[in-house]
Structures are given as C-alpha cells and as structure tokens.
N, C-alpha and C. Protein backbone atom coordinates (compact mmCIF):
# COMPACT_ATOMS: atom_id res chain seq x y z
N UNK A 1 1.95 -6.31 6.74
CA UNK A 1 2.50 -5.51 5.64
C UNK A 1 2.28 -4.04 5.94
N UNK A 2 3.40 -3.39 5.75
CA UNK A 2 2.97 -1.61 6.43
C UNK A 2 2.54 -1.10 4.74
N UNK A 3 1.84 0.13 5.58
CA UNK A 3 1.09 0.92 4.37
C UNK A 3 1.46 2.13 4.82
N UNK A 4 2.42 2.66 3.36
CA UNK A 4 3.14 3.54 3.65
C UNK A 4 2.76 4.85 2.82
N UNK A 5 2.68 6.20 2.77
CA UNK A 5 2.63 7.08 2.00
C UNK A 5 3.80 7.78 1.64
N UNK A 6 3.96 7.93 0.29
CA UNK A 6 5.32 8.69 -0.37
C UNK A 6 4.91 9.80 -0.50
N UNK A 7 5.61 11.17 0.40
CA UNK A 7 6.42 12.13 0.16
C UNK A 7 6.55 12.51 -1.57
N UNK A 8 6.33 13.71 -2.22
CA UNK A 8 6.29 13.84 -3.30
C UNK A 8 8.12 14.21 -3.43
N UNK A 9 9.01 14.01 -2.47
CA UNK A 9 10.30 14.58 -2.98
C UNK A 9 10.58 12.84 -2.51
N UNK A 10 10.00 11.98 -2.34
CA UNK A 10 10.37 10.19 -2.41
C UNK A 10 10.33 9.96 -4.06
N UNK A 11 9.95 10.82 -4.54
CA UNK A 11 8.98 10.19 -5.78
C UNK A 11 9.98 10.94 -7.02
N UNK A 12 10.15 12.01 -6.60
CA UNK A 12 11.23 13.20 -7.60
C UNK A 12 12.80 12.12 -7.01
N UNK A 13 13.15 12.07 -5.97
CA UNK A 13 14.23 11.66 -5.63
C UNK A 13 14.48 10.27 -6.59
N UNK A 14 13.58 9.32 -6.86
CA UNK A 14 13.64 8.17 -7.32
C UNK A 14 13.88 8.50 -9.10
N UNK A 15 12.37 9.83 -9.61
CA UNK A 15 12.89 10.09 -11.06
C UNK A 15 13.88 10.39 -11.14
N UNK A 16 14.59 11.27 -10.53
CA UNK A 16 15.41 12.34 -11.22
C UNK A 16 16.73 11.73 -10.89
N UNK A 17 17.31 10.70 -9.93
CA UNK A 17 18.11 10.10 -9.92
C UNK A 17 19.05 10.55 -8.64
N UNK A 18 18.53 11.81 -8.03
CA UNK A 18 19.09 12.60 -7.15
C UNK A 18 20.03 11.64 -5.79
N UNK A 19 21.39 11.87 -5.87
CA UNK A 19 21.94 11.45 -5.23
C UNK A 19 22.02 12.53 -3.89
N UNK A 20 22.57 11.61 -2.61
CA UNK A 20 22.31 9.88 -2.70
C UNK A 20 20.87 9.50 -1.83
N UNK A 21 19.68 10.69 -2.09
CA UNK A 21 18.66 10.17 -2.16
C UNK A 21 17.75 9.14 -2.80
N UNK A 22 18.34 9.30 -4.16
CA UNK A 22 17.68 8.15 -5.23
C UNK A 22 18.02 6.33 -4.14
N UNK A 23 19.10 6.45 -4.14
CA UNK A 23 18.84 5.15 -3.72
C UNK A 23 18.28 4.13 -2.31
N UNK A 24 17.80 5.03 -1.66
CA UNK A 24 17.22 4.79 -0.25
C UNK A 24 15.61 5.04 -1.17
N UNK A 25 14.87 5.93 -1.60
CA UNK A 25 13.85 5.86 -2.86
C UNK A 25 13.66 4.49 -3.28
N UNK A 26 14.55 4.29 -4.42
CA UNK A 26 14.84 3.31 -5.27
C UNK A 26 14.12 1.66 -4.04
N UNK A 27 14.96 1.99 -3.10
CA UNK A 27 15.08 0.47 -2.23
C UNK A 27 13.59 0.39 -1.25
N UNK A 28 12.63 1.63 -1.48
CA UNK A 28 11.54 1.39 -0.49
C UNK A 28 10.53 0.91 -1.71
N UNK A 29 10.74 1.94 -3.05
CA UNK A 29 10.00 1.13 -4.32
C UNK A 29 10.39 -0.05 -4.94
N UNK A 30 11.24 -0.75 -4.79
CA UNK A 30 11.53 -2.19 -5.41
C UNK A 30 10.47 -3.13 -4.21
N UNK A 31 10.86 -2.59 -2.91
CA UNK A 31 10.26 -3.22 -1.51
C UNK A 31 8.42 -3.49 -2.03
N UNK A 32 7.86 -2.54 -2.41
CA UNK A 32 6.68 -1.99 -3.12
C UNK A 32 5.92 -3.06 -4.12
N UNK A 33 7.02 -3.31 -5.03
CA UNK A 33 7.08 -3.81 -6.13
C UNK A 33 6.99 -5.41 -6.59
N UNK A 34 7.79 -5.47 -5.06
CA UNK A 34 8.03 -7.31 -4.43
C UNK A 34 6.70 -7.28 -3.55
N UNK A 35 6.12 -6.36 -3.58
CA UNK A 35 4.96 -6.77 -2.75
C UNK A 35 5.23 -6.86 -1.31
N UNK A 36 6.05 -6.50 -0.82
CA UNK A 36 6.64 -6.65 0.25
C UNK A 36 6.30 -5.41 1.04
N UNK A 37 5.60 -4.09 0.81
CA UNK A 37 4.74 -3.26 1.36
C UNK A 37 3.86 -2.54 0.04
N UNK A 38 2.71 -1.97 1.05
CA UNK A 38 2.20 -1.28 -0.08
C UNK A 38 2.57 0.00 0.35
N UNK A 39 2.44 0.62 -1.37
CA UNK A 39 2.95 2.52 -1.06
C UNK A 39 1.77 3.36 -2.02
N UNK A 40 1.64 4.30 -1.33
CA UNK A 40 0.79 5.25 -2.12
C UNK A 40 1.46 6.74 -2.24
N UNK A 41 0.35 7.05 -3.20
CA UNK A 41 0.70 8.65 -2.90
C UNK A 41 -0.66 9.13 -3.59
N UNK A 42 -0.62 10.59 -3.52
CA UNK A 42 -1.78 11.49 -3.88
C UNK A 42 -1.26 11.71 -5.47
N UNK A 43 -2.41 11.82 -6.28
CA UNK A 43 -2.73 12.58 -7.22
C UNK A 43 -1.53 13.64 -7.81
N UNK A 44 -1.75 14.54 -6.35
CA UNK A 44 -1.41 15.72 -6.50
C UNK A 44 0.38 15.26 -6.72
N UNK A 45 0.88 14.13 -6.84
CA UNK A 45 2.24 13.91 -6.59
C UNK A 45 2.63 14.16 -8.03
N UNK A 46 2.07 13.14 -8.32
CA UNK A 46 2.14 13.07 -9.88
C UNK A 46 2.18 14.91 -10.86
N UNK A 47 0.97 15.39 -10.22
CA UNK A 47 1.32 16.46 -10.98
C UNK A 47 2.28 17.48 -10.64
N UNK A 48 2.76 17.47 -9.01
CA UNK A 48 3.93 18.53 -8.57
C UNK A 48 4.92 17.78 -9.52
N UNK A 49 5.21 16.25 -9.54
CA UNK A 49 6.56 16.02 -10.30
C UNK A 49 6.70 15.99 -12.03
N UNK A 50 5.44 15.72 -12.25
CA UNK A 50 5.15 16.75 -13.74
C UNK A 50 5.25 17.61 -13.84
N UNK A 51 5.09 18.68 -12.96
CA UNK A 51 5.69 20.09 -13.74
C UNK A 51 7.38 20.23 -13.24
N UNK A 52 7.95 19.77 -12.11
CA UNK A 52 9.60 19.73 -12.24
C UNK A 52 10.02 19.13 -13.62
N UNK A 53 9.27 17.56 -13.77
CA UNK A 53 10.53 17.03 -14.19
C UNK A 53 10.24 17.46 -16.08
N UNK A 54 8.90 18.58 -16.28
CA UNK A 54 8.88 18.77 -17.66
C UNK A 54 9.72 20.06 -17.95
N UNK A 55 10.62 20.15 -16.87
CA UNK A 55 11.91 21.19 -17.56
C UNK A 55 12.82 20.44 -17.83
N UNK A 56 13.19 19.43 -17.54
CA UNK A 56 14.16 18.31 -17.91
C UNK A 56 14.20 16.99 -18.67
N UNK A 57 12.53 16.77 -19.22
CA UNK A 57 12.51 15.77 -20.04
C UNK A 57 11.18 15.83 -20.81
N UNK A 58 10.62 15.22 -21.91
CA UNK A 58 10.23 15.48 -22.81
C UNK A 58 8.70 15.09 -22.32
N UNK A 59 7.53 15.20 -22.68
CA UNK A 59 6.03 15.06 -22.22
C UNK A 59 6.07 13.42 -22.16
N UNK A 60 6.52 13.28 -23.30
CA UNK A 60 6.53 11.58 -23.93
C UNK A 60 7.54 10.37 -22.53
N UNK A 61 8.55 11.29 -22.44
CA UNK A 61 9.20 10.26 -21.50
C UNK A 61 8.55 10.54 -20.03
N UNK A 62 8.58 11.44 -19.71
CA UNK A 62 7.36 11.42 -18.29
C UNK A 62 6.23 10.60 -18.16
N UNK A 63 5.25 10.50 -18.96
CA UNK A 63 4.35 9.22 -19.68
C UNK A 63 5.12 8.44 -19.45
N UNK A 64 5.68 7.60 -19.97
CA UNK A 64 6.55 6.71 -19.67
C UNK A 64 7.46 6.62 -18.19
N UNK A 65 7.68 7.34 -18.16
CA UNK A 65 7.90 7.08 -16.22
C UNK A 65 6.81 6.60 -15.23
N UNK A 66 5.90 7.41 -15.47
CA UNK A 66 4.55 8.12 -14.45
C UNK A 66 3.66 6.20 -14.54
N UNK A 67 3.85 6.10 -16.00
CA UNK A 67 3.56 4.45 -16.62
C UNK A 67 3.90 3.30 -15.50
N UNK A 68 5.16 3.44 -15.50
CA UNK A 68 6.15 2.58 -14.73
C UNK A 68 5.66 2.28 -13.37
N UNK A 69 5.82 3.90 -12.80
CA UNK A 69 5.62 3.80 -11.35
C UNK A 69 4.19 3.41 -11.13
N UNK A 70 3.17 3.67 -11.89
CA UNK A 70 1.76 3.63 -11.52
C UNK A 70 1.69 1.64 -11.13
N UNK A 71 2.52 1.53 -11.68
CA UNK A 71 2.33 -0.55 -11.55
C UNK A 71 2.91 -0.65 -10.47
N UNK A 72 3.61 0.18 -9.77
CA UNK A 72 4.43 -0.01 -8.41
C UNK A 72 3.63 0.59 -7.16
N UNK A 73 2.54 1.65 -7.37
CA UNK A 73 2.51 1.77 -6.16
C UNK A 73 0.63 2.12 -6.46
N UNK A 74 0.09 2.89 -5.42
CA UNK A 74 -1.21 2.99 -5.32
C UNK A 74 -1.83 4.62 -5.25
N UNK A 75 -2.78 5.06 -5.70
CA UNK A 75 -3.10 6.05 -5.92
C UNK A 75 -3.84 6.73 -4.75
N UNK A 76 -3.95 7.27 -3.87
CA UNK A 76 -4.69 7.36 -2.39
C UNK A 76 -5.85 8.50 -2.91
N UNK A 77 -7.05 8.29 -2.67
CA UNK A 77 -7.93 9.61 -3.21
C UNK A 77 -8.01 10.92 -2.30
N UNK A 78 -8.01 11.96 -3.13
CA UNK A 78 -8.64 13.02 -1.73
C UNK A 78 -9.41 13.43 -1.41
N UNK A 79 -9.96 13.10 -0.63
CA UNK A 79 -11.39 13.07 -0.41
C UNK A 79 -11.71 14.49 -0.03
N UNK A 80 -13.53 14.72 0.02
CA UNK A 80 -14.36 16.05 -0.16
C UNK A 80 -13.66 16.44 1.49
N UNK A 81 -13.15 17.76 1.49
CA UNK A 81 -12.99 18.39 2.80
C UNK A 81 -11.63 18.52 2.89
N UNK A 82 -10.84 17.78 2.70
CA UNK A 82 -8.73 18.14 2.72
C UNK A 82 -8.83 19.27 2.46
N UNK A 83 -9.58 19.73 1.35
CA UNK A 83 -8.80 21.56 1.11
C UNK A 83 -8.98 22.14 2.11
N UNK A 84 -10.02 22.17 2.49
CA UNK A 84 -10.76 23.30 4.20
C UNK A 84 -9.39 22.81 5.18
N UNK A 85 -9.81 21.04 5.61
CA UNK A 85 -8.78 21.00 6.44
C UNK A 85 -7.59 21.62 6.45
N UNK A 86 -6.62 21.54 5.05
CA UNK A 86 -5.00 21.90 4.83
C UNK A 86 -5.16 23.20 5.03
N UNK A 87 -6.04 24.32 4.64
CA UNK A 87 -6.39 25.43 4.56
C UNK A 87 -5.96 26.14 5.93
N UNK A 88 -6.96 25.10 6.72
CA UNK A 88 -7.31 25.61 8.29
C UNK A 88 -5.94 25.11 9.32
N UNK A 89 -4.88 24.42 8.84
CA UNK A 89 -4.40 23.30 9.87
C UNK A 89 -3.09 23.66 10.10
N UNK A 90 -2.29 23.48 11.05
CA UNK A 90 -1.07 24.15 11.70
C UNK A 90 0.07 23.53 11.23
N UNK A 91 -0.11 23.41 9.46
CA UNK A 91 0.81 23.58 8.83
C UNK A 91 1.24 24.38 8.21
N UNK A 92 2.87 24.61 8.69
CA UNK A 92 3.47 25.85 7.28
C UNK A 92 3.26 25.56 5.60
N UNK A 93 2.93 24.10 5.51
CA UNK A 93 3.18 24.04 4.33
C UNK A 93 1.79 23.75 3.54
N UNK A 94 1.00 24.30 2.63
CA UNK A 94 0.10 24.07 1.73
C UNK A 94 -0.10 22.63 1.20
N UNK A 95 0.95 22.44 0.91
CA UNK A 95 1.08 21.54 -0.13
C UNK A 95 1.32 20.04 0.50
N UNK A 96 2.08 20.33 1.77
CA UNK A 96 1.99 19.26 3.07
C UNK A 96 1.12 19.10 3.53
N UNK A 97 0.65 19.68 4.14
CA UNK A 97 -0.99 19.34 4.63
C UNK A 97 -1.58 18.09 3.39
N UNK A 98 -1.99 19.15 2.38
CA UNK A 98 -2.82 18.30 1.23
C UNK A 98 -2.29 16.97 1.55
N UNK A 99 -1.05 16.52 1.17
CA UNK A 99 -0.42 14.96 1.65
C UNK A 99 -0.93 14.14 2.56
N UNK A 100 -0.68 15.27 3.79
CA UNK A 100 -0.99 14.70 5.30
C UNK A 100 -1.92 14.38 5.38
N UNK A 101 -3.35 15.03 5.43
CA UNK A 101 -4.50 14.69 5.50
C UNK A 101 -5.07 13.69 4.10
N UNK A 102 -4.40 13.68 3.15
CA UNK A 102 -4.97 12.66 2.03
C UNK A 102 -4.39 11.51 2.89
N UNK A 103 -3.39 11.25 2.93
CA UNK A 103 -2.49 9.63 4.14
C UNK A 103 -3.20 9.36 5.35
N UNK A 104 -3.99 10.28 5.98
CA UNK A 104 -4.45 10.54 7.00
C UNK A 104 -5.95 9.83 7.13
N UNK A 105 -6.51 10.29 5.97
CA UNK A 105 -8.20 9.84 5.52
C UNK A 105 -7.93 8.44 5.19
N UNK A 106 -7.12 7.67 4.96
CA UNK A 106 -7.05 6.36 4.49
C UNK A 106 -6.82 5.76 5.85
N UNK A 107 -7.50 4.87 6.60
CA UNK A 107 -7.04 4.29 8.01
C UNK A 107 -5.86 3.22 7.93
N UNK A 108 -5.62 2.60 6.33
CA UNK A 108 -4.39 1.50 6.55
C UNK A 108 -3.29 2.00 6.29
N UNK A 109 -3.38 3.76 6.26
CA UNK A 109 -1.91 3.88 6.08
C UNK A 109 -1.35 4.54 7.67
N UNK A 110 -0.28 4.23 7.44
CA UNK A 110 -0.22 4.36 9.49
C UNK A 110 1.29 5.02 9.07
N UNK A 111 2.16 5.03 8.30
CA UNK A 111 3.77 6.10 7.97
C UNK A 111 3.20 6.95 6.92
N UNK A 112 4.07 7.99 6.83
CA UNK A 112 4.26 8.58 5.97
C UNK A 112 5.67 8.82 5.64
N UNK A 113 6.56 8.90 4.99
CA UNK A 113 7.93 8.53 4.58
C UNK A 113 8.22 10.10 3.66
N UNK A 114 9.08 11.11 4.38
CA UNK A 114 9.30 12.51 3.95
C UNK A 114 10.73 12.61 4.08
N UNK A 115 11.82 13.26 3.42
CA UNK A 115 13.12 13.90 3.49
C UNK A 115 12.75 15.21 4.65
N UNK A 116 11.41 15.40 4.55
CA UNK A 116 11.52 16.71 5.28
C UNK A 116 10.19 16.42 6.31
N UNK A 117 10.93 16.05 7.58
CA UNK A 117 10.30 15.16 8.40
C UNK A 117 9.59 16.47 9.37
N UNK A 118 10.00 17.47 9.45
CA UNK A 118 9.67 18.72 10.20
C UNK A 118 8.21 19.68 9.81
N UNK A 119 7.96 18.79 8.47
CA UNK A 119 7.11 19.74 7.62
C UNK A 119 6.12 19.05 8.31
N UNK A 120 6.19 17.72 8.68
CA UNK A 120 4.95 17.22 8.78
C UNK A 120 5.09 16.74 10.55
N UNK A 121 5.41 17.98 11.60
CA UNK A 121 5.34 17.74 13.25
C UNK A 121 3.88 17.26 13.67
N UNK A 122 3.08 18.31 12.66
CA UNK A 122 1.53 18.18 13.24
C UNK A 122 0.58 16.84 12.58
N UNK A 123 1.74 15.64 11.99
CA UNK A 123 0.83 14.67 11.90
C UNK A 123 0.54 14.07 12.99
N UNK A 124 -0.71 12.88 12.41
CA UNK A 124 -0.79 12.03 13.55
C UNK A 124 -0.41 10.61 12.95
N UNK A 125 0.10 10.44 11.64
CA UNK A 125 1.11 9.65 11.29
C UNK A 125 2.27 9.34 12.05
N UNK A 126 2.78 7.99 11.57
CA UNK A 126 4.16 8.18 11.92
C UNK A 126 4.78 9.07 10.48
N UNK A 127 5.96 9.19 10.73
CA UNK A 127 6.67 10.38 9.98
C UNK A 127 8.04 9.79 10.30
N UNK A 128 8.44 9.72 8.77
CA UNK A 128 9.98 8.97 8.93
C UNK A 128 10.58 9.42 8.01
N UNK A 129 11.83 9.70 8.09
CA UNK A 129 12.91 9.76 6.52
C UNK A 129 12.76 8.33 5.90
N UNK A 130 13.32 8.06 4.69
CA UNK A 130 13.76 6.56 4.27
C UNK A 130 14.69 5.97 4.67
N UNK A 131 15.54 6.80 5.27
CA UNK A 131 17.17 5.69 6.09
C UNK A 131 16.16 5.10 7.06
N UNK A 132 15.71 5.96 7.89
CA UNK A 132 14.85 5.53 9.29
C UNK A 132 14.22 4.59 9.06
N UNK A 133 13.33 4.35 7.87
CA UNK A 133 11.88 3.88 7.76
C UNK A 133 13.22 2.28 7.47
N UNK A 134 13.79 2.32 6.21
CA UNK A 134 14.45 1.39 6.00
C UNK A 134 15.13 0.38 7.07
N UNK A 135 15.98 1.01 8.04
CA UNK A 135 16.46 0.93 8.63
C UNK A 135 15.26 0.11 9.84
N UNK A 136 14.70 0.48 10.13
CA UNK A 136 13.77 -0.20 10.91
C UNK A 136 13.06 -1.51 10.25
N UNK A 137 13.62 -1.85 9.23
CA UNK A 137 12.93 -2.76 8.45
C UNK A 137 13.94 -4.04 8.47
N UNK A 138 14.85 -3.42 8.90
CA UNK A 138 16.02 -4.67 8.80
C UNK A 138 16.03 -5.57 10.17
C-alpha cells in the first residue's frame, strides 16, 4: 500500500472544485477512502486552506468539509526541528519545505503528490503530479 503525502493545492483542488484539477484530487481521495492507499498531510494544510477557502464559504461549512476529509486521510506531525530545517534548505519555497520535510520525517511515506512538482526538486521523495501518480497506478 503506498503512503502518500498531499500537496496543500491536492487538498484546495478537491474543496474548491477547481477544474479539471478537482477530479484527478477527487480520484486519489476516494483511492484513500477505499483504503486502497494511505494519504496524509500536515497540519499546516488545513490551515493554508482555511484561510483561502474562508473568503468563499462560511466558518460553519469549512467545519464541515475539514470534518469530512479528516475520516479520509491522516494527519502527519511536525516534528521539533522542520522550522530550522525549511528555514536553512534549498528551497524557494517556505511553505514547501515545511511539507517536504514534515513527509520526509515520517519513513512510510515514500511520494509526495504536488501540481507544482518543481517546488519540490530538492526532495528526497518521490515527487509526482496526480495524472502521473494515478497513472502509474493503473
């Protein structure tokens, strides 16, 4: 069973309905759901897509989303030291790093699954879009 980490724009792509990302999303979390892989994500996912999606929907229905998904997938912790690491590490992105190295500290997760596969060159993950990741599944 692969152990996969979601990308916080896997996770917006699936709320927000965003075509025609939502449905390559949609088809790695049902996969999830059937038990058929496990998926995580950080903390920090939840709250980057809490503050997007509370310009577009009400506190109450986010609760109710955030609800949903929490039965679908797994919460990855971040452990003492990611900040220094992301801080220090030869990523452009802040907020990537944090990801990378939270997916990174967990040894059963071995993908990480991103739209923006470039952000994350300096993993030592694999690193896949969802067509790819999907696609290799068939």
């Amino acid at each position: 069973m692969d152990h996969i980490f979601l990308d916080t724009d896997i996770i917006l792509d699936f709320l927000t309905g965003r075509v025609p990302h939502s449905s390559h999303a949609a088809e790695i979390l049902t996969l999830a759901e059937k038990k058929e892989l496990k998926a995580y994500v950080s903390l920090l996912t939840f709250s980057n897509a809490y503050y997007i999606l509370r310009k577009h929907a009400t506190h109450r229905k986010i609760l109710e989303l955030f609800a949903k998904l929490e039965t679908i997938i797994e919460l990855a912790d971040i452990p003492p030291g990611i900040l220094m690491m992301s801080l220090h590490s030869g990523f452009s992105g802040f907020e990537d790093a944090l990801q990378n190295f939270t997916a990174e500290s967990h040894p059963q997760i071995k993908i990480l699954i991103t739209r923006n596969t470039r952000d994350y060159k300096h993993s030592r993950l694999s690193v896949m879009s969802p067509v790819i990741y999907l696609k290799g599944r068939d």
